[in-house]
C-alpha atoms as a PDB file:
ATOM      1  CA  UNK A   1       1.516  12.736   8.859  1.00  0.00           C
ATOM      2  CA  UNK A   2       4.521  14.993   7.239  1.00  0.00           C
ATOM      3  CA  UNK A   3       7.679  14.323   8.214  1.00  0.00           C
ATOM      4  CA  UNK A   4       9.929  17.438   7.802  1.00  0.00           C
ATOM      5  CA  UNK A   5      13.167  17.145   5.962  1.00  0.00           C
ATOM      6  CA  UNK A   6      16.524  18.735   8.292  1.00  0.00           C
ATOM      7  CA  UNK A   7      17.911  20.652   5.438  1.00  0.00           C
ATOM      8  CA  UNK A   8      16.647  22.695   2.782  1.00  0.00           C
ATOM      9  CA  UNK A   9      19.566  23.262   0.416  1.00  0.00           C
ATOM     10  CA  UNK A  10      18.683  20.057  -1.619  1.00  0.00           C
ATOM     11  CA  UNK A  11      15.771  20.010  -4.271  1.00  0.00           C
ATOM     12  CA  UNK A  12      12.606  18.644  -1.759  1.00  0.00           C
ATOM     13  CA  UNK A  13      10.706  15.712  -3.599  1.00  0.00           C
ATOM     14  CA  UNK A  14       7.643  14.442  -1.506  1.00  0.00           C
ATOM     15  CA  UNK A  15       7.222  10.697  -1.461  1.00  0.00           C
ATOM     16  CA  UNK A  16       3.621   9.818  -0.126  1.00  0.00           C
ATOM     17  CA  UNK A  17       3.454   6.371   1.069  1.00  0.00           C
ATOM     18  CA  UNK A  18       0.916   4.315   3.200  1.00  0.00           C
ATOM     19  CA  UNK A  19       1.792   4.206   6.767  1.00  0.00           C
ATOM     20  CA  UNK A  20       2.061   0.197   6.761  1.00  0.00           C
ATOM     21  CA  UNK A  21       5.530  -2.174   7.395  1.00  0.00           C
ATOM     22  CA  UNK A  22       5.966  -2.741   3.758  1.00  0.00           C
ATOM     23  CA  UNK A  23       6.109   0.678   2.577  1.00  0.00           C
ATOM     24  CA  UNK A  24       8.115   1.976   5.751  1.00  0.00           C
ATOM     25  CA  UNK A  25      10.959  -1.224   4.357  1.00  0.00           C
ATOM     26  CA  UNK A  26      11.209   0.020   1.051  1.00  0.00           C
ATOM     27  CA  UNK A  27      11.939   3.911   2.248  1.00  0.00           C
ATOM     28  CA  UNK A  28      14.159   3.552   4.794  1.00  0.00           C
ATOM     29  CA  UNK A  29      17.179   4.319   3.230  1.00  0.00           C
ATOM     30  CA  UNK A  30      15.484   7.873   2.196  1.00  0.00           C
ATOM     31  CA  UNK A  31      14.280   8.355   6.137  1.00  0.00           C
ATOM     32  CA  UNK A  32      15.192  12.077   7.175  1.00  0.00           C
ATOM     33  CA  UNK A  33      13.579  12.367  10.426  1.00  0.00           C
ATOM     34  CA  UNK A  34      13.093  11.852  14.058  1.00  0.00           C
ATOM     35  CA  UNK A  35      10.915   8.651  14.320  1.00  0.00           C
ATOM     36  CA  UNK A  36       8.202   7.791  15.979  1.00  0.00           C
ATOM     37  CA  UNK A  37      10.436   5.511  18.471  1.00  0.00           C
ATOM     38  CA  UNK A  38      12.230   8.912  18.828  1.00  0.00           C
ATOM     39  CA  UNK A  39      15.741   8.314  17.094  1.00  0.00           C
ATOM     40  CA  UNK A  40      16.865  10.156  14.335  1.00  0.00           C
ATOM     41  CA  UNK A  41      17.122   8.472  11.041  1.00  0.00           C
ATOM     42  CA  UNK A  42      19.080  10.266   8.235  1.00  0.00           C
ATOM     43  CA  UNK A  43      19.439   8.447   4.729  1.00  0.00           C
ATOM     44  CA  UNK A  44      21.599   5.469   3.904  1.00  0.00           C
ATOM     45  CA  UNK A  45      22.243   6.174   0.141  1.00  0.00           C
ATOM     46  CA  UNK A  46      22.927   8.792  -2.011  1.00  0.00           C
ATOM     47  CA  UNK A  47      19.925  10.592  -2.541  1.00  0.00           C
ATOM     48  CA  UNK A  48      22.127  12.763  -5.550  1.00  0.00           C
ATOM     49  CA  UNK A  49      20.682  16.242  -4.530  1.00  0.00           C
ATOM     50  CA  UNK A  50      17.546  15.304  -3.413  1.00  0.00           C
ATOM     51  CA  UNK A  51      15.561  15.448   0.093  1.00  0.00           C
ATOM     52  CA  UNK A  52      12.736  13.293   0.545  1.00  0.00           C
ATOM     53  CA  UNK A  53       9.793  14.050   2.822  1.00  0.00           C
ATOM     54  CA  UNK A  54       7.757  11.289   3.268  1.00  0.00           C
ATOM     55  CA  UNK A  55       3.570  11.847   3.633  1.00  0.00           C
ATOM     56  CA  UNK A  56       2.423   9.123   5.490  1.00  0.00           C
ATOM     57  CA  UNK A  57      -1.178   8.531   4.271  1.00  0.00           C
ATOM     58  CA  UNK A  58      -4.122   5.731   3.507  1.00  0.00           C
ATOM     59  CA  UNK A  59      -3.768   4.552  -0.217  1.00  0.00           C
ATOM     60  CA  UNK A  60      -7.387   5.919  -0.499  1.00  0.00           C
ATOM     61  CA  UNK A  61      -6.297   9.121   0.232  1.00  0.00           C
ATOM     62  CA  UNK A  62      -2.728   9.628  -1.653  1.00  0.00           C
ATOM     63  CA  UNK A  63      -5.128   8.467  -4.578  1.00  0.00           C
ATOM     64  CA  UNK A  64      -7.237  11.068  -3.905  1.00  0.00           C
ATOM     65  CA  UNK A  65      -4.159  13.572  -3.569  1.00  0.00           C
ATOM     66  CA  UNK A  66      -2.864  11.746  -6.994  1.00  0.00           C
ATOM     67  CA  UNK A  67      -6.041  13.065  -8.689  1.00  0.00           C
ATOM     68  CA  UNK A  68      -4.771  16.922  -7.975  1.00  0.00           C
ATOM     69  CA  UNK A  69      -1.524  15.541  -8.727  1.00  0.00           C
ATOM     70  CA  UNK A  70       0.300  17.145  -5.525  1.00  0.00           C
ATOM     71  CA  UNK A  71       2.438  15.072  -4.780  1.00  0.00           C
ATOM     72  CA  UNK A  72       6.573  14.751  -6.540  1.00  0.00           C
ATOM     73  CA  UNK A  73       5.738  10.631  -5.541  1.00  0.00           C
ATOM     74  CA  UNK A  74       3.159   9.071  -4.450  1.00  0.00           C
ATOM     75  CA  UNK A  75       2.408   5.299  -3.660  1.00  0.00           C
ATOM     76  CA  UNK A  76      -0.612   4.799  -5.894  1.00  0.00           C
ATOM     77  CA  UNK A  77      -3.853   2.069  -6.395  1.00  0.00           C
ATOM     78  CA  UNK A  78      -3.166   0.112 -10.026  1.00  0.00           C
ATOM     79  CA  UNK A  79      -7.157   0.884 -10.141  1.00  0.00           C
ATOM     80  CA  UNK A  80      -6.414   4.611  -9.990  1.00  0.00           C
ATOM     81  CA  UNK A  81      -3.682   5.090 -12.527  1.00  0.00           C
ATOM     82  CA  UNK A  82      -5.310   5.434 -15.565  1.00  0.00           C
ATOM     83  CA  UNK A  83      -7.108   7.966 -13.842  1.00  0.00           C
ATOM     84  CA  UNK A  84      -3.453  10.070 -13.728  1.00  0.00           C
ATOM     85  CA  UNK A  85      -1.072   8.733 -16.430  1.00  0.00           C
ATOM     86  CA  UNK A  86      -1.451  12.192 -17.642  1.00  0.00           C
ATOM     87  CA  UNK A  87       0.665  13.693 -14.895  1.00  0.00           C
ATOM     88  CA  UNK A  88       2.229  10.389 -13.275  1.00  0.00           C
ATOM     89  CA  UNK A  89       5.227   8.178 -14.929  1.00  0.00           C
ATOM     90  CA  UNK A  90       3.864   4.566 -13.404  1.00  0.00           C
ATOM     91  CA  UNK A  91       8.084   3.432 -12.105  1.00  0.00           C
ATOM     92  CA  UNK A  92       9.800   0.355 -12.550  1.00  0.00           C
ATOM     93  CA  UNK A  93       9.981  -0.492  -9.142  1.00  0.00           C
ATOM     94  CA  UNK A  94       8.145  -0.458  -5.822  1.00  0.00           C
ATOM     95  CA  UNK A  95       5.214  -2.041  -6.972  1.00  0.00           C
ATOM     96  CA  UNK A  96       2.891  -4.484  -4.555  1.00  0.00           C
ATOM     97  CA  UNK A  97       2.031  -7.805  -6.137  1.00  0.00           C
ATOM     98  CA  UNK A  98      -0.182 -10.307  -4.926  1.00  0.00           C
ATOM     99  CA  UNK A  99       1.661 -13.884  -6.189  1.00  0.00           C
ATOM    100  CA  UNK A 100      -1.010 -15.866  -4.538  1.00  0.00           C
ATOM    101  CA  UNK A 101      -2.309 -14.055  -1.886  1.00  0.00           C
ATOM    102  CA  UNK A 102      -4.107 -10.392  -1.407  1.00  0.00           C
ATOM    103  CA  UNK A 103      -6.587  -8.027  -0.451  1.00  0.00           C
ATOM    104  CA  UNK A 104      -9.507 -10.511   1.409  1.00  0.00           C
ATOM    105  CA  UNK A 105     -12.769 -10.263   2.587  1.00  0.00           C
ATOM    106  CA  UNK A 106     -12.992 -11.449   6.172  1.00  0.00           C
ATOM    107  CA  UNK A 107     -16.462 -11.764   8.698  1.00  0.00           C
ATOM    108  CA  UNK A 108     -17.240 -12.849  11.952  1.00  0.00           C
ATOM    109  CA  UNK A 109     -18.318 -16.252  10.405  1.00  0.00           C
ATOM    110  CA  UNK A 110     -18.198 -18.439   7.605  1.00  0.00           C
ATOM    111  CA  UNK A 111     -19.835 -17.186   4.303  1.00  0.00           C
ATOM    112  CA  UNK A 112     -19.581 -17.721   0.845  1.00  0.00           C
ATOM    113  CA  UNK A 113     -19.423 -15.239  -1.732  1.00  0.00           C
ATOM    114  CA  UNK A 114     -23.565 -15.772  -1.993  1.00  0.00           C
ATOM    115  CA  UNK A 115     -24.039 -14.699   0.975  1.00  0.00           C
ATOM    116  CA  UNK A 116     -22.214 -11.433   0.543  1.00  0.00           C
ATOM    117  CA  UNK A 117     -25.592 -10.446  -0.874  1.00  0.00           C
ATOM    118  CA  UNK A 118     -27.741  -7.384   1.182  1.00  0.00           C
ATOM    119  CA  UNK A 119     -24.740  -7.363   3.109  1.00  0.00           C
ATOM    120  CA  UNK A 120     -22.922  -4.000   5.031  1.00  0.00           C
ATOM    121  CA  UNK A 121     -19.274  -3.916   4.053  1.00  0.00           C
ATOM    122  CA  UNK A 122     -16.251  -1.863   4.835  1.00  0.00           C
ATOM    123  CA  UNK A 123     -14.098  -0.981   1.993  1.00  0.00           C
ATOM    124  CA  UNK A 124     -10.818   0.475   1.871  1.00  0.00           C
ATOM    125  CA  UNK A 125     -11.528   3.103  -0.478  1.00  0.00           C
ATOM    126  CA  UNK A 126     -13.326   2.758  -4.388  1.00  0.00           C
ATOM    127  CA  UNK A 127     -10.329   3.644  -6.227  1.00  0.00           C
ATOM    128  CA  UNK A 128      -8.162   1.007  -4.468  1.00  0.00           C
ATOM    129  CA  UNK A 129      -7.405  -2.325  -6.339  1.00  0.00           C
ATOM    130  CA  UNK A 130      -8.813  -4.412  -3.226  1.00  0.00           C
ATOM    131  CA  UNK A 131     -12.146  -2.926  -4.487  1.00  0.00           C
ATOM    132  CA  UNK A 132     -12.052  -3.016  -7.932  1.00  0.00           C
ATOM    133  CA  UNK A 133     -10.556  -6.992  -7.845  1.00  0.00           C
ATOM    134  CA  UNK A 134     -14.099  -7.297  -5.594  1.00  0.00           C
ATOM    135  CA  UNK A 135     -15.964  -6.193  -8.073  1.00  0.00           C
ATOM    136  CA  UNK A 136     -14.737  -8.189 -10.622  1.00  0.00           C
ATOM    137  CA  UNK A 137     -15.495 -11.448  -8.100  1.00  0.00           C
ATOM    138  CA  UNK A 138     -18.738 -10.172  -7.689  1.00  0.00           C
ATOM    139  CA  UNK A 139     -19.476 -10.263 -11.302  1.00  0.00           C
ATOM    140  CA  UNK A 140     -18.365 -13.635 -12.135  1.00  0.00           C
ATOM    141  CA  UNK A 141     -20.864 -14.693  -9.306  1.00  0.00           C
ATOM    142  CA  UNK A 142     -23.857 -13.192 -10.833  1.00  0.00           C
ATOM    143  CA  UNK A 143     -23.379  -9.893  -8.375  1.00  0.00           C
ATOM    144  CA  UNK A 144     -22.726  -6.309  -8.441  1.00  0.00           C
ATOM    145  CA  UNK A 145     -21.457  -3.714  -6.197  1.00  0.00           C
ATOM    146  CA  UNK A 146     -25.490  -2.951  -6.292  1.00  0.00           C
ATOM    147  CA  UNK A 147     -26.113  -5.953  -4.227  1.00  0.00           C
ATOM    148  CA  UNK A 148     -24.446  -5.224  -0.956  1.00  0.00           C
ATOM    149  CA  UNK A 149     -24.117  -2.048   0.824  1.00  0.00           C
ATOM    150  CA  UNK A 150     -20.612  -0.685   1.061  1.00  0.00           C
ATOM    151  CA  UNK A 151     -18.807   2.150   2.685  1.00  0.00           C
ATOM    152  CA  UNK A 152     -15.173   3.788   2.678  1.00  0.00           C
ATOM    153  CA  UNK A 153     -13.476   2.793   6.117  1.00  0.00           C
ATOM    154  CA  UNK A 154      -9.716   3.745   6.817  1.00  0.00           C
ATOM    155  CA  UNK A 155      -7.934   0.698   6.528  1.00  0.00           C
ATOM    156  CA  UNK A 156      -6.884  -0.021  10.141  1.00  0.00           C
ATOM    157  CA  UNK A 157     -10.166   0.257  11.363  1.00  0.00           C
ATOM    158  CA  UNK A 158     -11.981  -2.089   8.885  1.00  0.00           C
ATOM    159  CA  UNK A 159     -10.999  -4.755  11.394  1.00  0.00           C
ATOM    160  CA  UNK A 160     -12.262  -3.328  14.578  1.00  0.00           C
ATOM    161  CA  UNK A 161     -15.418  -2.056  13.182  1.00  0.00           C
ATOM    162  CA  UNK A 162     -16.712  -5.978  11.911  1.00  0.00           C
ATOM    163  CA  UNK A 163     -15.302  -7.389  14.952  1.00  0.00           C
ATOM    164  CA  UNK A 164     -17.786  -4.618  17.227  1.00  0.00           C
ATOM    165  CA  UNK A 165     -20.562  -5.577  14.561  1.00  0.00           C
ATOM    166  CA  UNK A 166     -20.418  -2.756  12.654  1.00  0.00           C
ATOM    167  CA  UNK A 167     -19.952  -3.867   9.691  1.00  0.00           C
ATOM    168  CA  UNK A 168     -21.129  -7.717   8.226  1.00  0.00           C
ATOM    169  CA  UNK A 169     -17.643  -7.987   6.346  1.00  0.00           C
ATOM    170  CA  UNK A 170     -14.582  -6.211   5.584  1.00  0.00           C
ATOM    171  CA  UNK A 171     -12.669  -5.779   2.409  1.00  0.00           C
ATOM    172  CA  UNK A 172      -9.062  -5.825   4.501  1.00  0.00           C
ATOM    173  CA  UNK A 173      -5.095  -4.696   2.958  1.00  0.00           C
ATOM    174  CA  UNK A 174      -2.075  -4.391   4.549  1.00  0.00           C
ATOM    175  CA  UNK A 175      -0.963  -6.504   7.536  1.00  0.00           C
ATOM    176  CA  UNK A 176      -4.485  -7.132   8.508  1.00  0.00           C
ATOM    177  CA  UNK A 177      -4.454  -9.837   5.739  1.00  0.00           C
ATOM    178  CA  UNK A 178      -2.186 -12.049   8.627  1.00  0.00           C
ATOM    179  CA  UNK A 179      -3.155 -10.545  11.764  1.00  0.00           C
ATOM    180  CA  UNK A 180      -7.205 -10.964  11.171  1.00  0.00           C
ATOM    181  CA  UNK A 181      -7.339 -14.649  12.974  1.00  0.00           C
ATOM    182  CA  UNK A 182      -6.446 -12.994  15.640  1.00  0.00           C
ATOM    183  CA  UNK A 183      -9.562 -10.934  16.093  1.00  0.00           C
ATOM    184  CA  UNK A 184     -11.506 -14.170  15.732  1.00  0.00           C
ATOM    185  CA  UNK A 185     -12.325 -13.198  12.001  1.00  0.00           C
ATOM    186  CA  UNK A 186     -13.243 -15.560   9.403  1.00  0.00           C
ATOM    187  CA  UNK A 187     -11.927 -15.491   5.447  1.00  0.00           C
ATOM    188  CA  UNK A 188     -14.335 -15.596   3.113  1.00  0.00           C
ATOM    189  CA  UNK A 189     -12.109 -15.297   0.109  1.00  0.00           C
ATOM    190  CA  UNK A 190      -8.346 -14.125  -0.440  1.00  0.00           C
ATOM    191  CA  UNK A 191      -8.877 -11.928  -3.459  1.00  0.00           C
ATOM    192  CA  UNK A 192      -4.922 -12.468  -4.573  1.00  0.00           C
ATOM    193  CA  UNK A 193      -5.059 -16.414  -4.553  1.00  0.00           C
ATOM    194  CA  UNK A 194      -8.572 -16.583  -5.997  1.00  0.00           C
ATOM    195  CA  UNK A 195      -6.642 -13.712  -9.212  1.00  0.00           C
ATOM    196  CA  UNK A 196      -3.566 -15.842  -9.129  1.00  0.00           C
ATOM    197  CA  UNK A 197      -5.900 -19.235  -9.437  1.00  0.00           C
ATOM    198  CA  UNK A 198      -7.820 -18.330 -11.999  1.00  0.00           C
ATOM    199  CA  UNK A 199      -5.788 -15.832 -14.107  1.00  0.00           C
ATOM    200  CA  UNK A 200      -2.266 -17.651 -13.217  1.00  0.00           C
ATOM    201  CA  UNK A 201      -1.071 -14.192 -12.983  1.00  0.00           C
ATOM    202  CA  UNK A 202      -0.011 -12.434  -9.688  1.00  0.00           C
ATOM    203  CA  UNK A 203      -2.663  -9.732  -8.590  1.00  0.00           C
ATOM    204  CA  UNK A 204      -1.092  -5.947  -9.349  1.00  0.00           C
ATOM    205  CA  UNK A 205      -2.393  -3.994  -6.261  1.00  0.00           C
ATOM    206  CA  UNK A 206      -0.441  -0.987  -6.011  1.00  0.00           C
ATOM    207  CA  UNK A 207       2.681   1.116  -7.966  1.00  0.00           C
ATOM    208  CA  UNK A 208       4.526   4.377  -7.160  1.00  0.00           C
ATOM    209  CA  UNK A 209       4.597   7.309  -9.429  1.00  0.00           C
ATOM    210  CA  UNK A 210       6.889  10.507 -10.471  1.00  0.00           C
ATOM    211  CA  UNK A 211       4.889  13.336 -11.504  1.00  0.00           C
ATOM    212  CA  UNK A 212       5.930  14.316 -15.021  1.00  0.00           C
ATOM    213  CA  UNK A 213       6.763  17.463 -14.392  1.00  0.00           C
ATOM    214  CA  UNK A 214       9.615  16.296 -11.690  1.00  0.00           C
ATOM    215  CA  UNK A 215      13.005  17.810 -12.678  1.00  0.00           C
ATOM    216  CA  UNK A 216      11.651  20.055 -15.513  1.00  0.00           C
ATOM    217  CA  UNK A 217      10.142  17.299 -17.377  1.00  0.00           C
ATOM    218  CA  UNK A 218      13.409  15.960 -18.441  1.00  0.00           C
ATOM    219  CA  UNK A 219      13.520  12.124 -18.903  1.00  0.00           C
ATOM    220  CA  UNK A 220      17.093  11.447 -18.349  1.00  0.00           C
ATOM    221  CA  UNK A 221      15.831  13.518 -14.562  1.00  0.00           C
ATOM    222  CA  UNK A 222      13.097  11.191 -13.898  1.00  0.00           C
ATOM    223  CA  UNK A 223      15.153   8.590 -14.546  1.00  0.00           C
ATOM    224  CA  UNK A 224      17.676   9.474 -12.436  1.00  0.00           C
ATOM    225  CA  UNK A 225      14.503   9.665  -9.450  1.00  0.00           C
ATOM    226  CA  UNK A 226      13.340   6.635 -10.442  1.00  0.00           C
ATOM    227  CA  UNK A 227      17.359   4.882  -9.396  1.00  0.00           C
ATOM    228  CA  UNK A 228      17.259   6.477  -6.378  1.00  0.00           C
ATOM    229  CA  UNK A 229      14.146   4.860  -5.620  1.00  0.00           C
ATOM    230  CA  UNK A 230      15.386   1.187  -6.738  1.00  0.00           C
ATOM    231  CA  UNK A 231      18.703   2.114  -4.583  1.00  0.00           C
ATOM    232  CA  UNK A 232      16.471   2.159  -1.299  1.00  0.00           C
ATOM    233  CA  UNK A 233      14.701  -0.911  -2.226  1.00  0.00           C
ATOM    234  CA  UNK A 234      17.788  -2.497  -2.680  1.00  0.00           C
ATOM    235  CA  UNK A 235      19.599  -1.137   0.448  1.00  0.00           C
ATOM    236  CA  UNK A 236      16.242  -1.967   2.433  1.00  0.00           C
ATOM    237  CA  UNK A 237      16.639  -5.632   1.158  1.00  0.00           C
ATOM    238  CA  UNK A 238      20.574  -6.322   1.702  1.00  0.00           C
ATOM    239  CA  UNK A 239      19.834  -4.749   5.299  1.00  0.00           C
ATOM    240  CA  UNK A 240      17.072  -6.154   6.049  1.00  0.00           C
ATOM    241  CA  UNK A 241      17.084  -6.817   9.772  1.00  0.00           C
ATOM    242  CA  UNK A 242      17.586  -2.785   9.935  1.00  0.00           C
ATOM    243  CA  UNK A 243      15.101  -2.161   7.841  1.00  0.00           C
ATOM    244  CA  UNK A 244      13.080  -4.130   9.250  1.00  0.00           C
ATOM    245  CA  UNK A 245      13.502  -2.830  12.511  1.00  0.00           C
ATOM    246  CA  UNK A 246      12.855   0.772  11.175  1.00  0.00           C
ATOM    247  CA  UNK A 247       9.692  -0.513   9.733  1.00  0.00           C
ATOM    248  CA  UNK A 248       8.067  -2.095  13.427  1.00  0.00           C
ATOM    249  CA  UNK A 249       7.141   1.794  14.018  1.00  0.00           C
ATOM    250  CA  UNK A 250       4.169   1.319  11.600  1.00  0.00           C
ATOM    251  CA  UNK A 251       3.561  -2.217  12.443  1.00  0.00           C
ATOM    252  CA  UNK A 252       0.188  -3.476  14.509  1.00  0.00           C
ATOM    253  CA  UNK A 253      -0.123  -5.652  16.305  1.00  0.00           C
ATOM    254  CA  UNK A 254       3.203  -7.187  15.047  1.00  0.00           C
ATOM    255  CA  UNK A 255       6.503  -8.447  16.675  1.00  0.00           C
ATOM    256  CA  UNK A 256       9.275  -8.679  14.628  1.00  0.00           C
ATOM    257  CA  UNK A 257       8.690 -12.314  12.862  1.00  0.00           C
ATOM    258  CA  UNK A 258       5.728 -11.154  11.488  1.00  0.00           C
ATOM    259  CA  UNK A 259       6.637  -7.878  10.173  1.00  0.00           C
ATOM    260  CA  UNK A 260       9.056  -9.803   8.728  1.00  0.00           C
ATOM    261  CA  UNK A 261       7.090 -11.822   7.083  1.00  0.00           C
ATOM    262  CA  UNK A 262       4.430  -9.304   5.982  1.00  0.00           C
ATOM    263  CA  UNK A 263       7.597  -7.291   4.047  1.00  0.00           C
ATOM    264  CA  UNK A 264       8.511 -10.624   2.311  1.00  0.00           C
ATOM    265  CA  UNK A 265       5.370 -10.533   1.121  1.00  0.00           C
ATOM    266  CA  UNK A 266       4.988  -7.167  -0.764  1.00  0.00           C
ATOM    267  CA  UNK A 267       8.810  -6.571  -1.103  1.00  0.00           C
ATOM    268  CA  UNK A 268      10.448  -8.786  -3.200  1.00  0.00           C
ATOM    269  CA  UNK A 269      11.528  -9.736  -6.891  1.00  0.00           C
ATOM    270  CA  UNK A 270       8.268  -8.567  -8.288  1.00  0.00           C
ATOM    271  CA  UNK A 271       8.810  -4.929  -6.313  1.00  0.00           C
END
């Protein structure tokens, strides 16, 4: 989904985000458009001469658009940016860290990561960092990505699809990592706590990027982007009950405590 900006005598910069809480907190202040609860947001800081249209997309797919490099800004996998540091600036801010938690792998009972062998499993997409950090697991247990069978799901319906049997196990991001119980799921392994564990390091899952070419080229222009973009993260955090509130219109399955809690999460110092 596009949302269209109101005015056109501003430079237009597309931000391409995933349509998930956490992402929807962090550009709120840039908002331009009617909502999908039908009221009109316009932005809370100054954007200095620049109208952002936000692409709401799976991470799967803005790294897929990050590949053609279409996008002004794009919310990108950590997996996939070494695939476009030639035409992405990896910012300062905005990033998703996992400080002890992350991606998981959840079934319909209790298995250990043996058992993940011959199995079907839903993946959000093979350039995202869920599936590279799986890999990674997989090796240090004497496994590939050759022992199971695996296949690209959208992200919000990795959790349906193992629940109707679809799938053995899901590889599951976003707010499904606290909302999964709920559907009766088992965890086999959080792929964040088992990183943090054993690396002592917090998992880096996602980033945003300005294409190079944004503003001419100029540094000093970029850099200038790149404020703006901490100035809505900031804004989002020091208004946080509005923010939050903005955010519920791309929340499932989620009152307001837990949306809450899934932004504290994946907004924070690290972002």
């Amino acid at each position: 989904m596009t949302t269209s900006p109101s005015t056109t005598d501003t430079t237009t910069l597309r931000i391409g985000h995933s349509p998930d809480p956490d992402d929807a907190f962090m550009w709120y202040p840039l908002a331009n458009f009617v909502g999908p609860d039908g009221h009109r947001y316009t932005p809370k800081i100054d954007t200095k001469g620049y109208e952002f249209v936000h692409v709401l997309e799976d991470i799967q797919s803005l790294n897929v658009r990050s590949a053609k490099a279409e996008l002004e800004i794009t919310a990108i996998s950590i997996h996939q940016y070494p695939y476009v540091a030639k035409d992405y600036a990896l910012t300062s801010c905005g990033s998703s860290m996992g400080d002890g938690y992350g991606p998981m792998i959840v079934a319909p009972q209790k298995l250990d990561i043996a058992d993940l062998k011959g199995k079907r499993i839903a993946i959000p997409g093979e350039r995202t960092t869920a599936w590279l950090s799986f890999q990674l697991l997989l090796k240090e247990h004497g496994l590939s990505k050759d022992d199971i069978t695996f296949e690209n799901v959208m992200f919000d319906e990795i959790i349906p699809k193992v629940v109707a049997g679809q799938y053995d196990a899901g590889l599951i991001i976003h707010e499904g990592q606290i909302t999964y119980e709920n559907q009766g799921l088992e965890l086999v392994v959080d792929l964040g706590k088992w990183w943090t564990d054993s690396r002592e390091l917090p998992l880096p899952l996602g980033g945003n990027c300005i294409r190079r070419d944004v503003g001419g080229g100029d540094p000093k222009e970029i850099g200038k982007v790149c404020r703006i973009l901490l100035d809505s993260i900031e804004f989002a955090l020091t208004h946080r009950e509005e923010a939050v509130k903005f955010a519920l219109n791309w929340a499932r399955d989620m009152g307001s405590d837990l949306a809450d809690e899934f932004v504290g999460m994946y907004v924070n110092e690290w972002t």
